[in-house]
Protein backbone atom coordinates (compact mmCIF):
# COMPACT_ATOMS: atom_id res chain seq x y z
CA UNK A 1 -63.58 57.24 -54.72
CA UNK A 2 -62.67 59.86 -56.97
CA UNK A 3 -59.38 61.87 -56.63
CA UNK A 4 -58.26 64.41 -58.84
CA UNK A 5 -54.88 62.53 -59.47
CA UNK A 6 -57.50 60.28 -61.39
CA UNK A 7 -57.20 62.95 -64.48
CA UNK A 8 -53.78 63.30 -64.16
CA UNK A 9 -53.19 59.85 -64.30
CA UNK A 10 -55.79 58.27 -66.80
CA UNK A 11 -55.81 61.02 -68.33
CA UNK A 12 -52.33 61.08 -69.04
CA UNK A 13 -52.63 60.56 -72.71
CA UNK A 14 -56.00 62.86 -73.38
CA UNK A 15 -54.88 65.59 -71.74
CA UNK A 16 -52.26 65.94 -74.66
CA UNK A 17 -55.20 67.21 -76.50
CA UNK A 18 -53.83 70.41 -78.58
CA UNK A 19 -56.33 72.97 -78.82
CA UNK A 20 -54.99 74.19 -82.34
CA UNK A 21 -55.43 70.55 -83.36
CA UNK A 22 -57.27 70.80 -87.12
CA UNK A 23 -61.05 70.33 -86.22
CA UNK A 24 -61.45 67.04 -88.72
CA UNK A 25 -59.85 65.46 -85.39
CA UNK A 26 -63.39 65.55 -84.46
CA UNK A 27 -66.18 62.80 -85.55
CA UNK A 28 -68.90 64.02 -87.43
CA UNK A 29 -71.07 61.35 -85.95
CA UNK A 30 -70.24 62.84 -82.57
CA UNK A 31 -73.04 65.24 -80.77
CA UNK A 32 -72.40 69.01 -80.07
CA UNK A 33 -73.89 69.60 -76.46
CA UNK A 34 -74.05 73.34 -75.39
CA UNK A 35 -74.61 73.86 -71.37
CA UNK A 36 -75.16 77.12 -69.99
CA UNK A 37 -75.67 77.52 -66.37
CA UNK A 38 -76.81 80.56 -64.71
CA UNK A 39 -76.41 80.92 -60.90
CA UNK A 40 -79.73 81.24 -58.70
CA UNK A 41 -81.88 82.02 -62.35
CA UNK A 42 -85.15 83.04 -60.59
CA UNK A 43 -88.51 81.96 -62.77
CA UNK A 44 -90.72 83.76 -60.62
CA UNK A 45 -88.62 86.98 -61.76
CA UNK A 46 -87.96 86.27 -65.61
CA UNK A 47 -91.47 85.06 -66.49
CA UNK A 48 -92.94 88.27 -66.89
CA UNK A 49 -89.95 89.50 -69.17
CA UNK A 50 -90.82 86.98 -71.36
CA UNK A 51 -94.86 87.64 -71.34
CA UNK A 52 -93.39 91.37 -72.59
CA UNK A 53 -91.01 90.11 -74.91
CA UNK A 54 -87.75 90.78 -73.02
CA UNK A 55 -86.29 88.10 -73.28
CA UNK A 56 -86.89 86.77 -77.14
CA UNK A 57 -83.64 84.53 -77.24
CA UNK A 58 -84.86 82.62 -74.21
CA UNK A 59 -88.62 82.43 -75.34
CA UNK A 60 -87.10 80.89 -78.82
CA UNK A 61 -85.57 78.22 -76.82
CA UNK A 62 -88.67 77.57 -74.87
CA UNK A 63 -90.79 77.09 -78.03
CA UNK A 64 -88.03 74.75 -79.67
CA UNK A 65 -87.79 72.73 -76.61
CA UNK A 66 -88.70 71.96 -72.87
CA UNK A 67 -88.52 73.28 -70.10
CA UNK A 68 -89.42 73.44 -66.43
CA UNK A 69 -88.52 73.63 -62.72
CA UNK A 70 -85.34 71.87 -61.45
CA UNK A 71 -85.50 70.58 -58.25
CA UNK A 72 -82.50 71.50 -56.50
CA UNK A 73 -80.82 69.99 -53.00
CA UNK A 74 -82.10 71.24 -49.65
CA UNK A 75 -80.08 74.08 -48.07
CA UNK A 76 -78.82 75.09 -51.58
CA UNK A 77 -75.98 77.39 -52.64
CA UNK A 78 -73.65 77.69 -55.82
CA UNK A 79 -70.86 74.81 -54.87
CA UNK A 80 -73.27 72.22 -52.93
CA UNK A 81 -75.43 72.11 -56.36
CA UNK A 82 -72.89 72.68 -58.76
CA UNK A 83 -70.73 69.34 -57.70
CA UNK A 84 -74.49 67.55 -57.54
CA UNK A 85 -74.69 68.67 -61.30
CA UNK A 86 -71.42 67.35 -61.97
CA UNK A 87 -71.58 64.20 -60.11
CA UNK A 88 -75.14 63.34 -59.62
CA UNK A 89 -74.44 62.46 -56.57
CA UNK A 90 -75.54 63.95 -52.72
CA UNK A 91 -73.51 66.48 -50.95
CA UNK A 92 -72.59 64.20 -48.26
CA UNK A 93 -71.17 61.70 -51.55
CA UNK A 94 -69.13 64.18 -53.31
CA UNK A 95 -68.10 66.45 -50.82
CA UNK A 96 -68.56 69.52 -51.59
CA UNK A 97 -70.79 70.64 -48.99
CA UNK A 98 -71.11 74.13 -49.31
CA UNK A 99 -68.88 77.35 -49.49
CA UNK A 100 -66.37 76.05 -46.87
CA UNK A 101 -65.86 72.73 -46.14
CA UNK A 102 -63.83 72.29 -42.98
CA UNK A 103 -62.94 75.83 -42.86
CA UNK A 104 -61.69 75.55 -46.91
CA UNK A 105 -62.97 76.97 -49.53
CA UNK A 106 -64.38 74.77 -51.93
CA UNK A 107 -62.77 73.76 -54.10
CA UNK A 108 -61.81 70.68 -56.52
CA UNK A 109 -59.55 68.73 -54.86
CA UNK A 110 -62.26 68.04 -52.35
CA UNK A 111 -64.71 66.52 -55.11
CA UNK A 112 -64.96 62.72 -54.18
CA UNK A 113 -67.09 61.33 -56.71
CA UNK A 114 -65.94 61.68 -60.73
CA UNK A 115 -67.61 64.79 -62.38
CA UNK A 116 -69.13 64.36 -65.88
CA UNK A 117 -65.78 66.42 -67.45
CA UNK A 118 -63.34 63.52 -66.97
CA UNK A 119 -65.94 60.93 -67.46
CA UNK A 120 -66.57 62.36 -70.82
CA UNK A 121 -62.97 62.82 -71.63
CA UNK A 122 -62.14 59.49 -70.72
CA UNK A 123 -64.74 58.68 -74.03
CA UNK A 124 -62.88 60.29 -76.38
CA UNK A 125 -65.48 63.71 -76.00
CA UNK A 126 -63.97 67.05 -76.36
CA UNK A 127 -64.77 69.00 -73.26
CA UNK A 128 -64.80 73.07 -72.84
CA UNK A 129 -65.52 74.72 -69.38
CA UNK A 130 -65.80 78.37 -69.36
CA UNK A 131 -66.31 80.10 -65.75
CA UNK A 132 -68.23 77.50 -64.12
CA UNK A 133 -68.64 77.66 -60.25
CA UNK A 134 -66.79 75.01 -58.30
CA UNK A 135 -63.88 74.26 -61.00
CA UNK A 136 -60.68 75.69 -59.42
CA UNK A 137 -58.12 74.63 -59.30
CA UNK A 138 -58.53 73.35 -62.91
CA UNK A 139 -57.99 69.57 -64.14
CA UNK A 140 -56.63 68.57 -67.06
CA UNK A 141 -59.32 67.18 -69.57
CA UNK A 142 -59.86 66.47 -73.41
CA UNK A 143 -60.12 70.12 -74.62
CA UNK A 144 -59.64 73.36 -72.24
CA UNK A 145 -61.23 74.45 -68.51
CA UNK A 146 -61.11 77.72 -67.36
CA UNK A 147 -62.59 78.48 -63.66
CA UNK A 148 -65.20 80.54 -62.64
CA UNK A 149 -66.69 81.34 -59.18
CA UNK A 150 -64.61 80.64 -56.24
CA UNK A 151 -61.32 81.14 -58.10
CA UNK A 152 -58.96 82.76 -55.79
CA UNK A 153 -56.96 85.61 -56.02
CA UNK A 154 -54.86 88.97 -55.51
CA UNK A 155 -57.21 90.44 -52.86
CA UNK A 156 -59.42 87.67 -53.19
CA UNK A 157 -57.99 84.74 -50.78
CA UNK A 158 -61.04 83.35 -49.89
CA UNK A 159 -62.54 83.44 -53.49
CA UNK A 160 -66.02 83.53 -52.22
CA UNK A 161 -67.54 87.01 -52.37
CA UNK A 162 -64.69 88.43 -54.75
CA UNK A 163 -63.06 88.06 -57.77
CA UNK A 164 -59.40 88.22 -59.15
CA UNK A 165 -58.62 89.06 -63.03
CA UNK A 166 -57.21 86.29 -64.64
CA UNK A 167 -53.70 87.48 -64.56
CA UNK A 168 -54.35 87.99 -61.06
CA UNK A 169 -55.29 84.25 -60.37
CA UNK A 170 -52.94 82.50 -56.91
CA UNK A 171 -53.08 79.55 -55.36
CA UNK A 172 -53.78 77.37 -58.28
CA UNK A 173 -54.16 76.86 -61.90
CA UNK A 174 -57.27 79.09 -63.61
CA UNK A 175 -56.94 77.92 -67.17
CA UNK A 176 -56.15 74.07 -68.50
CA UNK A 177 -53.61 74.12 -70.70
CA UNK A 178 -51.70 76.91 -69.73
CA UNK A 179 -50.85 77.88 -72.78
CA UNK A 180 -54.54 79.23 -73.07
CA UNK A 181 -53.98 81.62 -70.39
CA UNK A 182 -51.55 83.43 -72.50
CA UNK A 183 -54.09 83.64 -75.44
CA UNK A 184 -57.06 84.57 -73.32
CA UNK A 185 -54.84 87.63 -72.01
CA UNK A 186 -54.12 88.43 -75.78
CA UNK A 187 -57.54 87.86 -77.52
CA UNK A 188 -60.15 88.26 -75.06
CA UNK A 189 -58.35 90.79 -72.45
CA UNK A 190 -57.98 90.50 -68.28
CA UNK A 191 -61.06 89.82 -67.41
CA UNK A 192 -62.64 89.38 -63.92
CA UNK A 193 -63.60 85.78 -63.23
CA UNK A 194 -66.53 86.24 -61.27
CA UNK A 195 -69.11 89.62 -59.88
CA UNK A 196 -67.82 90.80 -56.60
CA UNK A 197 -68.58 91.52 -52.46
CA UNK A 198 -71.98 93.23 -52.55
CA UNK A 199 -71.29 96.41 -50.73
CA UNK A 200 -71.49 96.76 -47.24
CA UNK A 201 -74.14 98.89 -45.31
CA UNK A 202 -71.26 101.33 -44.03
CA UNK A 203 -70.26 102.06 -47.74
CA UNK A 204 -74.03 102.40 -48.87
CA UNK A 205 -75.22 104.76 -46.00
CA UNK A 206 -75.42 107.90 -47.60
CA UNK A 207 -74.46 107.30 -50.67
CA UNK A 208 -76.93 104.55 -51.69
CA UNK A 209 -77.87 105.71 -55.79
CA UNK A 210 -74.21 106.37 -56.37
CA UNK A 211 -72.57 102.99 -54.80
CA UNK A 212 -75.32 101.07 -55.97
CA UNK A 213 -75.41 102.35 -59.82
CA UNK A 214 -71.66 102.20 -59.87
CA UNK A 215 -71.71 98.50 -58.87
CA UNK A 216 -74.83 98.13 -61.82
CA UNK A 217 -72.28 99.15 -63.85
CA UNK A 218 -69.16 96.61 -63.17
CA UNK A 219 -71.90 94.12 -63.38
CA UNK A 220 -72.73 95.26 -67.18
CA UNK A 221 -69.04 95.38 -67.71
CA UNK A 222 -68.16 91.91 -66.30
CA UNK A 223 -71.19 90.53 -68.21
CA UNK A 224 -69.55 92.19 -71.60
CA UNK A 225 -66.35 90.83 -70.64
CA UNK A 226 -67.51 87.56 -70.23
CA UNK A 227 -69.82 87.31 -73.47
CA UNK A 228 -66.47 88.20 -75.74
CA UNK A 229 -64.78 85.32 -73.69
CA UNK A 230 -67.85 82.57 -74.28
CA UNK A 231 -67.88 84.28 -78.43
CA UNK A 232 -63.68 83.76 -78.49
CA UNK A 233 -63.67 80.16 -77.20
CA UNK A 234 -66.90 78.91 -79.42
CA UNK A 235 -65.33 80.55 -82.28
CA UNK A 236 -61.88 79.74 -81.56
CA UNK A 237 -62.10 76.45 -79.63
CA UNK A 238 -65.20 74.67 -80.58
CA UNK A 239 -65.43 71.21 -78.45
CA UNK A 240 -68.19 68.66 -78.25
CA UNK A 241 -68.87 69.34 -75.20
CA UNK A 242 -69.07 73.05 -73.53
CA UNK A 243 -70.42 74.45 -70.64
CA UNK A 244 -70.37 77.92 -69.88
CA UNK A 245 -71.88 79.42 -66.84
CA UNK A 246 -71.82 83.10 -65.32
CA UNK A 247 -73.01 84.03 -61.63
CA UNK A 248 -73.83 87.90 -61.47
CA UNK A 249 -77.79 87.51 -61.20
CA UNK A 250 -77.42 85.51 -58.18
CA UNK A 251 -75.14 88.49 -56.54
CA UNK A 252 -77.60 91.24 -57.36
CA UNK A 253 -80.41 89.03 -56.43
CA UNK A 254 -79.60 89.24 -52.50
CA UNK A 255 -79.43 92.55 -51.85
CA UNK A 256 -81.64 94.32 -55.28
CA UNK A 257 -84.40 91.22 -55.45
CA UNK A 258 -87.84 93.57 -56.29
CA UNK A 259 -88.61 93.14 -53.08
CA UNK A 260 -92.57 95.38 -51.53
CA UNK A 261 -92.38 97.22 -48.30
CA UNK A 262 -94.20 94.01 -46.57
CA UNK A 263 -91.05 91.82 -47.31
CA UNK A 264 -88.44 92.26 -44.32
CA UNK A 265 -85.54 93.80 -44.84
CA UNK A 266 -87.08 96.74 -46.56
CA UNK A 267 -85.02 99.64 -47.08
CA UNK A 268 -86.34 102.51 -49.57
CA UNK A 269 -83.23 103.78 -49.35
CA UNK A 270 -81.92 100.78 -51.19
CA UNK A 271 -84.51 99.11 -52.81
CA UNK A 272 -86.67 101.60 -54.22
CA UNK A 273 -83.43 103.25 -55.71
CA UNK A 274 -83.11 100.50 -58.85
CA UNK A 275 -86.38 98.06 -58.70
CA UNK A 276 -84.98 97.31 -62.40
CA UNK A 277 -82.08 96.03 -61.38
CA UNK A 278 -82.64 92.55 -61.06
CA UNK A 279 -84.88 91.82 -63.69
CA UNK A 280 -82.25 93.93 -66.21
CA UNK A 281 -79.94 91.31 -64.92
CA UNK A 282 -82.22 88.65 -67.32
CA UNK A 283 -82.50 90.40 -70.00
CA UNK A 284 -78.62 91.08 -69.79
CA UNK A 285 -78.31 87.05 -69.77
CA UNK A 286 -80.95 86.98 -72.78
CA UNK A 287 -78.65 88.78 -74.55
CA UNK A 288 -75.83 86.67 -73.21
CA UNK A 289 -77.58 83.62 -74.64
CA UNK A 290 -77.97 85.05 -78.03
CA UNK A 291 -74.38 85.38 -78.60
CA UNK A 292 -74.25 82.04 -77.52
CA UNK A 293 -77.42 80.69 -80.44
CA UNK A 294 -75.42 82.43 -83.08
CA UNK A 295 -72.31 80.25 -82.70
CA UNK A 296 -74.76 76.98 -82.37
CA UNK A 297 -76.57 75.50 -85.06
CA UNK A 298 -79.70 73.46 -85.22
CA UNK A 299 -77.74 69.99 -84.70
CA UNK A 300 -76.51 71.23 -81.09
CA UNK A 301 -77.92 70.30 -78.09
CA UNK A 302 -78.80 73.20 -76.02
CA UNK A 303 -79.15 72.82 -72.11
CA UNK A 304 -79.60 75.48 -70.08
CA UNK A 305 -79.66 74.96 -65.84
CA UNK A 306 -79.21 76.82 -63.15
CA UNK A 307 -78.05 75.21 -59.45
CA UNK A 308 -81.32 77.15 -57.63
CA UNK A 309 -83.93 80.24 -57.88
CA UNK A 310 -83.30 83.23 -55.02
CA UNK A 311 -86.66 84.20 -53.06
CA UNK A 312 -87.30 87.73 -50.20
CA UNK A 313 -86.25 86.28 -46.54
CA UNK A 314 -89.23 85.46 -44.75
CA UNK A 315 -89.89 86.18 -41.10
CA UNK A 316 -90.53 82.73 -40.21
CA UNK A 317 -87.04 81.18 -41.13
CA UNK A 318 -83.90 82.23 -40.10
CA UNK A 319 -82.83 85.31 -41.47
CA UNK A 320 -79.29 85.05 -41.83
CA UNK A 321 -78.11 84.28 -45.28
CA UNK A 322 -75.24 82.28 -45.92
CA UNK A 323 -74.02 81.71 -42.21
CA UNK A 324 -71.25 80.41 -43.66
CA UNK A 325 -69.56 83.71 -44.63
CA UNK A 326 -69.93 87.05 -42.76
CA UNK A 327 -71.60 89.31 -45.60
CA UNK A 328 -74.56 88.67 -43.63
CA UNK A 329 -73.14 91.16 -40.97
CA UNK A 330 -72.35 94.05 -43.25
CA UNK A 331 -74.47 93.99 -46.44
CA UNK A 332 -78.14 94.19 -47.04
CA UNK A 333 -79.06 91.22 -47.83
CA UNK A 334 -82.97 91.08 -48.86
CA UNK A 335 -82.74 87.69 -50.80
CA UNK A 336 -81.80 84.20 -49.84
CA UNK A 337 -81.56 80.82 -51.37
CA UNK A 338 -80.34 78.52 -49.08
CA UNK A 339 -83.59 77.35 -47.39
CA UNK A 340 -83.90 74.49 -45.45
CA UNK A 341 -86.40 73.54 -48.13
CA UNK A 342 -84.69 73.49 -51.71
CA UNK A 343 -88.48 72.76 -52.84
CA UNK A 344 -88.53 76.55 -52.48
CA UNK A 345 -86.33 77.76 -54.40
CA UNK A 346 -86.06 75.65 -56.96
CA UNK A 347 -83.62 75.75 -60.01
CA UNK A 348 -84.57 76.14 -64.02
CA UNK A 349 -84.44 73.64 -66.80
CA UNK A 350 -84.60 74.55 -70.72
CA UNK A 351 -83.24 72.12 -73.75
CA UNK A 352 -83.54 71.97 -77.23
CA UNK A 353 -81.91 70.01 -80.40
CA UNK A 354 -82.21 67.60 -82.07
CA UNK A 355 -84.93 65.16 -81.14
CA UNK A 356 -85.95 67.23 -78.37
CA UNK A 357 -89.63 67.60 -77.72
CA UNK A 358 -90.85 71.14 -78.92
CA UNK A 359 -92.83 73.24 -76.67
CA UNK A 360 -92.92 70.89 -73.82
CA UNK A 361 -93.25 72.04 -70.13
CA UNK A 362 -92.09 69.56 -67.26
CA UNK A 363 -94.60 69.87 -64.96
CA UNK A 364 -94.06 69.45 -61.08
CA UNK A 365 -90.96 68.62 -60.50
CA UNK A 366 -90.03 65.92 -63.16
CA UNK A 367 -86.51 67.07 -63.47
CA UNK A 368 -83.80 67.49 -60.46
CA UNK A 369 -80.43 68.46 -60.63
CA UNK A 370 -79.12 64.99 -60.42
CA UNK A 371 -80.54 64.27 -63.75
CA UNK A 372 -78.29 66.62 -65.70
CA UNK A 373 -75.52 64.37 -66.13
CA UNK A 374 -76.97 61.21 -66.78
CA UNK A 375 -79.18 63.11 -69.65
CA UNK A 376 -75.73 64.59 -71.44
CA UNK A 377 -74.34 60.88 -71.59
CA UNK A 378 -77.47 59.82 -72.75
CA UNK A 379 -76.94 62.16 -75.25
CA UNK A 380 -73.66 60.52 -76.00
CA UNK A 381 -74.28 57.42 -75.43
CA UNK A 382 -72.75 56.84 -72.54
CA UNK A 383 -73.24 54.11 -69.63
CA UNK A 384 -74.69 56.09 -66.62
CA UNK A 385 -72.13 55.32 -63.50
CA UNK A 386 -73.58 52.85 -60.81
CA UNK A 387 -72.63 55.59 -58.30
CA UNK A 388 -74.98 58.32 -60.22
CA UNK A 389 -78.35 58.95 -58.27
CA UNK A 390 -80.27 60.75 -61.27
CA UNK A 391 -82.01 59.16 -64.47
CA UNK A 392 -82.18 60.59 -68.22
CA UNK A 393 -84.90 62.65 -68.59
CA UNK A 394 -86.53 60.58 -71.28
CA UNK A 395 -89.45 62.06 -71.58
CA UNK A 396 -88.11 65.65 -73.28
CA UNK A 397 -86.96 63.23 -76.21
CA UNK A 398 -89.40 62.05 -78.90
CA UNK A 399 -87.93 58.44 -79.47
CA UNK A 400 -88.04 58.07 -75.34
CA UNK A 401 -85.86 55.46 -74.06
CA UNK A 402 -83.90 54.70 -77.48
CA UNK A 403 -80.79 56.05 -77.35
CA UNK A 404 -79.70 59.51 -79.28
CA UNK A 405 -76.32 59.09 -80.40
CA UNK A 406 -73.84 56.29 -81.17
CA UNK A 407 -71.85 54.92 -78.50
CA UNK A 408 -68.50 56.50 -78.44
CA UNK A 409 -66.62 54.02 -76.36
C-alpha cells in the first residue's frame, strides 16, 4: 500500500534535486514527455472549432499524432479520475473516491496506491507538476510540484469550488521545494490556483449579463495567469517529465454549456446571455497549448488527456449535480459529468512525438484512463507495476510492442 511517507522516505536522497542544478545533469538519451490535462475537455463542443479553424494548435497536434475518446470511470469527477490517471488503478484501490472522502476533501494523503510522479522519480526521471487536480498537499519528487485544484485556502477551506492565491495557500504545502514558492511570487506573480464558485442564482437574479461577463472575465485572467506560469517553469525549469493541467472549462461548462430551450434547466436569462462562452473557453486552451508547442520541440512527447467530457442534464437521470457539494442548491447548473455511465461522457486523448503514429484516430474506445500511465513508462522504459490495471497503448506507436526508449533503471 502506498503512503505518502513512501516519498519522504525513499525519496530521501532524490528529493535533494536542486532546481538550479546545470541542465547537463540531465541524459540526453533520456525522453522529454509533455502532459497536459484539461478538466471535463468536451469533444462534442470543440469539434466544430476545429472544422472552422479555431483551434489550429490543437488540429496540428491531431495531424502529427492520434487521437481519440478516453474512456473514463463511471460516476466521474475531477479527483476520482485524476488519481485513476495517476495510479491506474480503480477508485475503490487508490482511494480517492470523489470530492470528499469521509467527509475530507481529497486530497493526497489519502492516495493508497503509488502515482506515476514518485514511480518515475524513483528512476532517476525529472518530474514537473504544474496545477494538476488532486496534488495537494504536495510530495517531494525529482524536480518541482506545484498544486492545482482542490488546494485549500484563505476563504477557501474546503478547496472545492474556490480558489486561494498562492501566497494565500493553508493547511499544507502548495509548491515542492519551497524555495520555488518564493520565485513563483517573484517571476510569475500571485496567481489564483484554480477558477472559482460559479455564482449562485441569488447573485445572478437580476443582474445576469453583468455577473456573468464579469466572471468571463476572471476566467480570461486566471487562464493568462496560468499560461505565464506553464511559459516560466518550461523555460526556467525544464524536467523530463511535466504535466501541466488547468480546470476552468469544466467550471463554465455546468452552468454556460450551449445548451437549446429543449434541454432542462433552460434559462434565457442565463444561457442565451453568452452562448460563446463555453466554446471561447477552447479556443482560450488552444491558445494555452500553443505557448506550450513553442517551448517543445519535435523530440518531445506530447500527451494531452482530460479526466471526462461534460454533457446538458437529462430528464431521465437524476438531476442533481455533484451531490457531494451543495452548489447544486444555489447555482444553475445546466451541465453534468458525473453520470452513472462514464461511457457518456467520456474523456479526450491526443499524442504526438517521436514514433507516434501520424494522423491516427482511436476508434471506439481503445484508450481508457488507466492506460495513461503505463503508456508514459513505456515511453521510458519502465516496468509497468503488477498493481496497474491499464496496458500501453501500443498501437499509436509505429514499432508496436518494441520498446521506445532505453531503460533508465
Amino acid at each position: 500500500m502506498f503512503s505518502p511517507r513512501f516519498c519522504l522516505v525513499s525519496l530521501s536522497a532524490i528529493c535533494a534535486f536542486s532546481l538550479s542544478a546545470p541542465a547537463q545533469t540531465t541524459p540526453k538519451s533520456k525522453p522529454r514527455v509533455v502532459v497536459v490535462g484539461v478538466n471535463g475537455m468536451e469533444l462534442d463542443v470543440i469539434r466544430p472549432l476545429l472544422l472552422k479553424g479555431e483551434m489550429p494548435n490543437l488540429a496540428k497536434v491531431i495531424k502529427r499524432g492520434a487521437y481519440g475518446k478516453l474512456r473514463t470511470v463511471d460516476a466521474p469527477n475531477c479527483p476520482r479520475v485524476y488519481s485513476t490517471i495517476f495510479t491506474s488503478t480503480r477508485p475503490d484501490e487508490h482511494g480517492v473516491t470523489g470530492f470528499l472522502v469521509g467527509g475530507i476533501t481529497a486530497n493526497t494523503n489519502m492516495l493508497k496506491q503509488e502515482p506515476i510522479w514518485s514511480i518515475l522519480s524513483k528512476n532517476n526521471v525529472t518530474v514537473g507538476m504544474a496545477n494538476v487536480p488532486a496534488t495537494f498537499p504536495v510530495m517531494p519528487v525529482n524536480g518541482y510540484m506545484i498544486s492545482g485544484m482542490l488546494t485549500r485556502g484563505k476563504n477557501c477551506e474546503d478547496g472545492v469550488l474556490c480558489a486561494p492565491k498562492l501566497s494565500e495557500v493553508q493547511g499544507g504545502e502548495a509548491v515542492y521545494p519551497a524555495t520555488l514558492k518564493t520565485e513563483l511570487l517573484k517571476n510569475v506573480g500571485d496567481y489564483y490556483i484554480d477558477c472559482e464558485r460559479m455564482p449562485s442564482a441569488e447573485d445572478l437574479k437580476g443582474r445576469e449579463p453583468e455577473v456573468i461577463d464579469a466572471w468571463l472575465k476572471k476566467v480570461d485572467t486566471i487562464r493568462e495567469q496560468q499560461t505565464k506560469l506553464f511559459a516560466y517553469l518550461l523555460k526556467n525549469h525544464p524536467t523530463d517529465f511535466t504535466w501541466m493541467a488547468q480546470s476552468c472549462e469544466d467550471r463554465t461548462g455546468h452552468w454556460l454549456y450551449p445548451i437549446a430551450p429543449y434541454n432542462a434547466g433552460y434559462n434565457p436569462k442565463i444561457n442565451a446571455v453568452r452562448a460563446d462562452a463555453f466554446p471561447n473557453q477552447y479556443i482560450g486552451f488552444d491558445k494555452v497549448l500553443g505557448t506550450i508547442l513553442e517551448n517543445i520541440d519535435d523530440n518531445t512527447y506530447l500527451f494531452i488527456v482530460s479526466d471526462h467530457g461534460i454533457k446538458p442534464l437529462r430528464e431521465f437521470e437524476d438531476t442533481n449535480p455533484h451531490a457531494h457539494m451543495d452548489h447544486e442548491k444555489t447555482t444553475p447548473v445546466i451541465a453534468k459529468h458525473d453520470f452513472a455511465d462514464g461511457d457518456d461522457v467520456p474523456g479526450s486523448f491526443f499524442a504526438m512525438g517521436p514514433g507516434i503514429k501520424q494522423g491516427l484516430r482511436l476508434m471506439g474506445f481503445e484508450a481508457s484512463v488507466y492506460d495513461v500511465a503505463p503508456t508514459i513508462l513505456h515511453v521510458y522504459g519502465i516496468a509497468q507495476p503488477s498493481q496497474m490495471h491499464g496496458h500501453v497503448l501500443t498501437d499509436i506507436f509505429e514499432n508496436g510492442d518494441n520498446k521506445v526508449a532505453q531503460q533508465t533503471h
